[in-house]
C-alpha atoms as a PDB file:
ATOM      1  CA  UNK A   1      97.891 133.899 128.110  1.00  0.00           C
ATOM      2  CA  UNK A   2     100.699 131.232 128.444  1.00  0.00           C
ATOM      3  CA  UNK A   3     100.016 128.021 126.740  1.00  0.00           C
ATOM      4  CA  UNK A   4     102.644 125.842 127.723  1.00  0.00           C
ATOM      5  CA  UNK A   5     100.475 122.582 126.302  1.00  0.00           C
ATOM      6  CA  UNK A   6     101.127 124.039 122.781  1.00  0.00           C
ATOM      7  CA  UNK A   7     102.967 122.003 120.315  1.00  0.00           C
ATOM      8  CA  UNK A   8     105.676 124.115 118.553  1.00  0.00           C
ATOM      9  CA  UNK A   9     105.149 124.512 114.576  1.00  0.00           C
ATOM     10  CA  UNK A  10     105.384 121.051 112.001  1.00  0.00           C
ATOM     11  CA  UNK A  11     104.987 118.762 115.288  1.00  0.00           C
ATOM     12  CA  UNK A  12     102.255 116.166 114.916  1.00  0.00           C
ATOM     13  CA  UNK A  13      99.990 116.179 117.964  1.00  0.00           C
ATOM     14  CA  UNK A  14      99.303 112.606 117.695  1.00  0.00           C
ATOM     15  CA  UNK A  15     102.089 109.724 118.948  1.00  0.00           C
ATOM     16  CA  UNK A  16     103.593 108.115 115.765  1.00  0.00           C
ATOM     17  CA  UNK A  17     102.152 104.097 117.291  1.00  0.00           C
ATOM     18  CA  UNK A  18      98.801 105.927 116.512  1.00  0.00           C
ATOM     19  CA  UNK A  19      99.410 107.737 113.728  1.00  0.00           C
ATOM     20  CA  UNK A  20     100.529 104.365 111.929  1.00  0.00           C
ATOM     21  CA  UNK A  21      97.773 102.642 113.374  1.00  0.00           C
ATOM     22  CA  UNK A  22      94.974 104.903 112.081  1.00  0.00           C
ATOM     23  CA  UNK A  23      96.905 104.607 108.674  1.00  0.00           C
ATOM     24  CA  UNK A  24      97.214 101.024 108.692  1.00  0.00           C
ATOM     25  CA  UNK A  25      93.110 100.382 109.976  1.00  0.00           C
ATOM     26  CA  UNK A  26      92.302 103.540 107.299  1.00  0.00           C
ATOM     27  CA  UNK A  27      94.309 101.978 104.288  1.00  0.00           C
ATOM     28  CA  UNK A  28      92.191  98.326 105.127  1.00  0.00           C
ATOM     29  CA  UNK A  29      88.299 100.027 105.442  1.00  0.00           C
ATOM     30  CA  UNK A  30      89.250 102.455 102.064  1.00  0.00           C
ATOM     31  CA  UNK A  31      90.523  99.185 100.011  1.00  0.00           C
ATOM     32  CA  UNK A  32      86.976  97.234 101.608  1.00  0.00           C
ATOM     33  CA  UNK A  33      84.733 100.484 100.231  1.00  0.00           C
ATOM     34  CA  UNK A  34      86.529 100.783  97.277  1.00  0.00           C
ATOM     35  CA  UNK A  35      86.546  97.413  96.034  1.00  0.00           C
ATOM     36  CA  UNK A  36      82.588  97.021  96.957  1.00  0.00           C
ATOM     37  CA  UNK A  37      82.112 100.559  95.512  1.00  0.00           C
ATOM     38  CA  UNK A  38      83.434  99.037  92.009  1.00  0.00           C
ATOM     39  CA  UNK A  39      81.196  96.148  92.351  1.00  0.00           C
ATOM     40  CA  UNK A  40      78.250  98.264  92.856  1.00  0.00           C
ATOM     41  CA  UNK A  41      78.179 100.716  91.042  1.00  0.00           C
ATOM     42  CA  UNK A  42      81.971 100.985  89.142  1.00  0.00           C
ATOM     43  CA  UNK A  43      81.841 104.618  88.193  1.00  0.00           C
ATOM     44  CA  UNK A  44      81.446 105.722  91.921  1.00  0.00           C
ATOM     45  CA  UNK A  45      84.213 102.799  93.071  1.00  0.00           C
ATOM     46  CA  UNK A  46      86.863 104.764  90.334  1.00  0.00           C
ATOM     47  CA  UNK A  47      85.885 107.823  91.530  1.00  0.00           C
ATOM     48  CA  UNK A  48      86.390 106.869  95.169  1.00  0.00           C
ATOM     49  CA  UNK A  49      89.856 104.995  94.408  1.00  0.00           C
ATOM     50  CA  UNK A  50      90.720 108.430  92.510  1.00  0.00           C
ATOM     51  CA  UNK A  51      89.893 110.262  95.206  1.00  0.00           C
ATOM     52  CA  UNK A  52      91.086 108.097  97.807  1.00  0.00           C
ATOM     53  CA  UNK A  53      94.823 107.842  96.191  1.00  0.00           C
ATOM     54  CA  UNK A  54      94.692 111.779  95.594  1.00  0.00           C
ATOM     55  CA  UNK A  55      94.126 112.854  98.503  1.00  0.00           C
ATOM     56  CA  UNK A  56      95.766 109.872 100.737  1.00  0.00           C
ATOM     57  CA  UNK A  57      92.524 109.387 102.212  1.00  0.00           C
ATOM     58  CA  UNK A  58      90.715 111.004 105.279  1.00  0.00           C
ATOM     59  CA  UNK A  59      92.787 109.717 107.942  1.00  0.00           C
ATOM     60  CA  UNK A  60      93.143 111.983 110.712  1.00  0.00           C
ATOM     61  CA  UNK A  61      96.803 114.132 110.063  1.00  0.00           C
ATOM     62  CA  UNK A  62      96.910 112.948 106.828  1.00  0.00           C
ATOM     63  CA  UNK A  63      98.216 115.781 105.756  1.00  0.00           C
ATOM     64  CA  UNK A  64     100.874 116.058 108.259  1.00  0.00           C
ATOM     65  CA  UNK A  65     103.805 113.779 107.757  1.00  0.00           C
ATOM     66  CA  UNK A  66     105.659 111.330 110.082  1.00  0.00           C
ATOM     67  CA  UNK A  67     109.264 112.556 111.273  1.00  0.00           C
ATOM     68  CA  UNK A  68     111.384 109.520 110.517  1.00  0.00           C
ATOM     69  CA  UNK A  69     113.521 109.892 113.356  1.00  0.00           C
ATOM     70  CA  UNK A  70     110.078 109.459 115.737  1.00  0.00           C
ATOM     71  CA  UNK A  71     108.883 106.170 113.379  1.00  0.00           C
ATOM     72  CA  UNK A  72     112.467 104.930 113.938  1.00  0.00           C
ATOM     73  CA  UNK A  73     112.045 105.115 117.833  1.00  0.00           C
ATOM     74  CA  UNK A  74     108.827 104.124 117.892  1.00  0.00           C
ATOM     75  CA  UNK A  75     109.792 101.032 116.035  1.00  0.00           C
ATOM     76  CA  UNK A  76     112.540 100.347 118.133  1.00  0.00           C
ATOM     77  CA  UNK A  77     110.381 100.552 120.894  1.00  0.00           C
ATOM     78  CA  UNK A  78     108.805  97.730 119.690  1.00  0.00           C
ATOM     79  CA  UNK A  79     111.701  95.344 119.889  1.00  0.00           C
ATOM     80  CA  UNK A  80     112.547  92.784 122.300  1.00  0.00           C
ATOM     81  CA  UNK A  81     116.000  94.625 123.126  1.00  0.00           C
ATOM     82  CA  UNK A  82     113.584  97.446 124.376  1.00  0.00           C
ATOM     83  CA  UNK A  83     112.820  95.482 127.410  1.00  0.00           C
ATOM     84  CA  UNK A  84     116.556  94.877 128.335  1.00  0.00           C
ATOM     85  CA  UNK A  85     117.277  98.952 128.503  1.00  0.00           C
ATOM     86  CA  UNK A  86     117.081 100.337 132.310  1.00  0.00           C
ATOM     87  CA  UNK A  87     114.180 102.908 133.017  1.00  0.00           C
ATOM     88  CA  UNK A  88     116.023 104.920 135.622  1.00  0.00           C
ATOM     89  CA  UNK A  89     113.846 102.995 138.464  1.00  0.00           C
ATOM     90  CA  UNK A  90     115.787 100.109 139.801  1.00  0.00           C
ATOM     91  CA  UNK A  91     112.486  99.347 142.039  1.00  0.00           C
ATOM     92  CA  UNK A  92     110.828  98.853 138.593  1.00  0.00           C
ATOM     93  CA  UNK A  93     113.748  97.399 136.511  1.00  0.00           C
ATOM     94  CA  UNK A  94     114.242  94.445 139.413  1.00  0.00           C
ATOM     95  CA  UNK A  95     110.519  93.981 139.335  1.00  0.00           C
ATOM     96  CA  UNK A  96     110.164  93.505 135.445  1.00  0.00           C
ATOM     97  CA  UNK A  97     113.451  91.321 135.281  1.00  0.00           C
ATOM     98  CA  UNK A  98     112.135  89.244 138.102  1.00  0.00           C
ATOM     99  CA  UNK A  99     108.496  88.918 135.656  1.00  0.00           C
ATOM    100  CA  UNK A 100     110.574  88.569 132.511  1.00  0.00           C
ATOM    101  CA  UNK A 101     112.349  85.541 134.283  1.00  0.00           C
ATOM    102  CA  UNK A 102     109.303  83.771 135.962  1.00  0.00           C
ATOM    103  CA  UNK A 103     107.550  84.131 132.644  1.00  0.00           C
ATOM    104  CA  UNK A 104     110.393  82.550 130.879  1.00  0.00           C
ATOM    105  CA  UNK A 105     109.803  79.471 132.729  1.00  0.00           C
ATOM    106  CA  UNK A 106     106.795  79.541 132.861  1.00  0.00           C
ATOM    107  CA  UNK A 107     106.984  79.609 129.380  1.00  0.00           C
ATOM    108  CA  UNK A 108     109.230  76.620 129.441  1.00  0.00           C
ATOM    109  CA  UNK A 109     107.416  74.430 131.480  1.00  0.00           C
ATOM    110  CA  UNK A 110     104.217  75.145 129.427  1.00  0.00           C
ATOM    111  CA  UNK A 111     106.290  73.894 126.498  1.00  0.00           C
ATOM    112  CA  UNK A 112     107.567  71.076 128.559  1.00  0.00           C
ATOM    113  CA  UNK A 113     103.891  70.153 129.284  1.00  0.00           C
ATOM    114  CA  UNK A 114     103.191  70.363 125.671  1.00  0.00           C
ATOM    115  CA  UNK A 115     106.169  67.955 124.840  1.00  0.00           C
ATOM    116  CA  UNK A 116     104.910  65.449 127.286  1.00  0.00           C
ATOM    117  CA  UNK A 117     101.252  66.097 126.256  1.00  0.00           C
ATOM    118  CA  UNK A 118     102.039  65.121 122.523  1.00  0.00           C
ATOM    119  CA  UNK A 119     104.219  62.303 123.453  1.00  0.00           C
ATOM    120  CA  UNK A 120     100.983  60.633 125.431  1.00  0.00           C
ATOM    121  CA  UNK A 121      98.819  61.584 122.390  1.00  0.00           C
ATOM    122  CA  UNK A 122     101.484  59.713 120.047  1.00  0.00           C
ATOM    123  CA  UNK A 123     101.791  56.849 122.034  1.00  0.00           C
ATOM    124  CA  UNK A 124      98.248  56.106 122.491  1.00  0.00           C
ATOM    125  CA  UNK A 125      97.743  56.627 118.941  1.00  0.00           C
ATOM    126  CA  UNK A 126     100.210  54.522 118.058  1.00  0.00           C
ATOM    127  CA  UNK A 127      98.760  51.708 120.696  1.00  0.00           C
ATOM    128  CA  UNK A 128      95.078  51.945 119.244  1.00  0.00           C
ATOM    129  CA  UNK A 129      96.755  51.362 115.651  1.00  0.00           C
ATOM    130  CA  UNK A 130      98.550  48.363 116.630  1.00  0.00           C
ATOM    131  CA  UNK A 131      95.433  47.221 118.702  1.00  0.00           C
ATOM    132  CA  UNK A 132      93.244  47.872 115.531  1.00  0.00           C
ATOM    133  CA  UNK A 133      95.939  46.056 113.001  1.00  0.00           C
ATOM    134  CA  UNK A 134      96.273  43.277 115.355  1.00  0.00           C
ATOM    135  CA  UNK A 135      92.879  42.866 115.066  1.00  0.00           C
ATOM    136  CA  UNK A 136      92.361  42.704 111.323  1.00  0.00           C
ATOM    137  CA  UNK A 137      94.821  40.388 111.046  1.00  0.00           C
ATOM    138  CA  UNK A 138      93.589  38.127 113.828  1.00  0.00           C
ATOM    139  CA  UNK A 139      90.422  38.187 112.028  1.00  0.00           C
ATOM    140  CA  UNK A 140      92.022  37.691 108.371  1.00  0.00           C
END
């Protein structure tokens, strides 16, 4: 039988982005249930922390570990530089420059409208305050 799906040996079957992901949501609900585990009932919440830090929790693959060359891509896959490399497609590169520049300014005239928006907030502030001083002092 040829299984050409199989991973070879040491390779984690799940991407890294998920792999960290499930760590990061796993290390958040095990600090949660431990810390209301000591309140309850703190013999159980030590025993659970114990456990917990032993093991390195029950997070799927948590006894593989992450290659550092994969967490290092997928990291720098996050960045904004990873949107400036080419994919290969020039169909799809032209198409997500084109978005990446009508979302710029978009972005800019959004922030433009924002400028303007809190300058017409300011000044009518500013206008009821000298309305509402000139009338105390009418009144003094």
């Amino acid at each position: 039988m040829n299984n050409t799906h199989a991973l070879p040996h040491g390779t984690n079957s799940m991407p890294v982005a998920v792999q960290i992901l499930s760590t990061l949501l796993f290390a958040g609900f095990a600090i949660a249930v431990t810390i209301v585990a000591l309140n309850v009932f703190w013999p159980a919440g030590l025993a659970l922390a114990v456990v917990l830090g032993w093991r390195g929790g029950f997070a799927p693959g948590s006894g593989q570990s992450i290659d550092p060359a994969a967490l290092s891509e997928a990291v720098k896959s996050l960045s904004p530089e990873a949107t400036k490399r080419q994919s290969g497609n020039a169909s799809f590169d032209r198409y997500r420059s084109e978005m990446m520049e009508r979302l710029e300014e978009e972005q800019e005239n959004f922030e433009d409208f924002l400028d303007r928006l809190r300058a017409a907030k300011d000044s009518t502030e500013f206008e009821q305050f000298m309305d509402d001083r000139a009338g105390r002092i009418s009144v003094s």
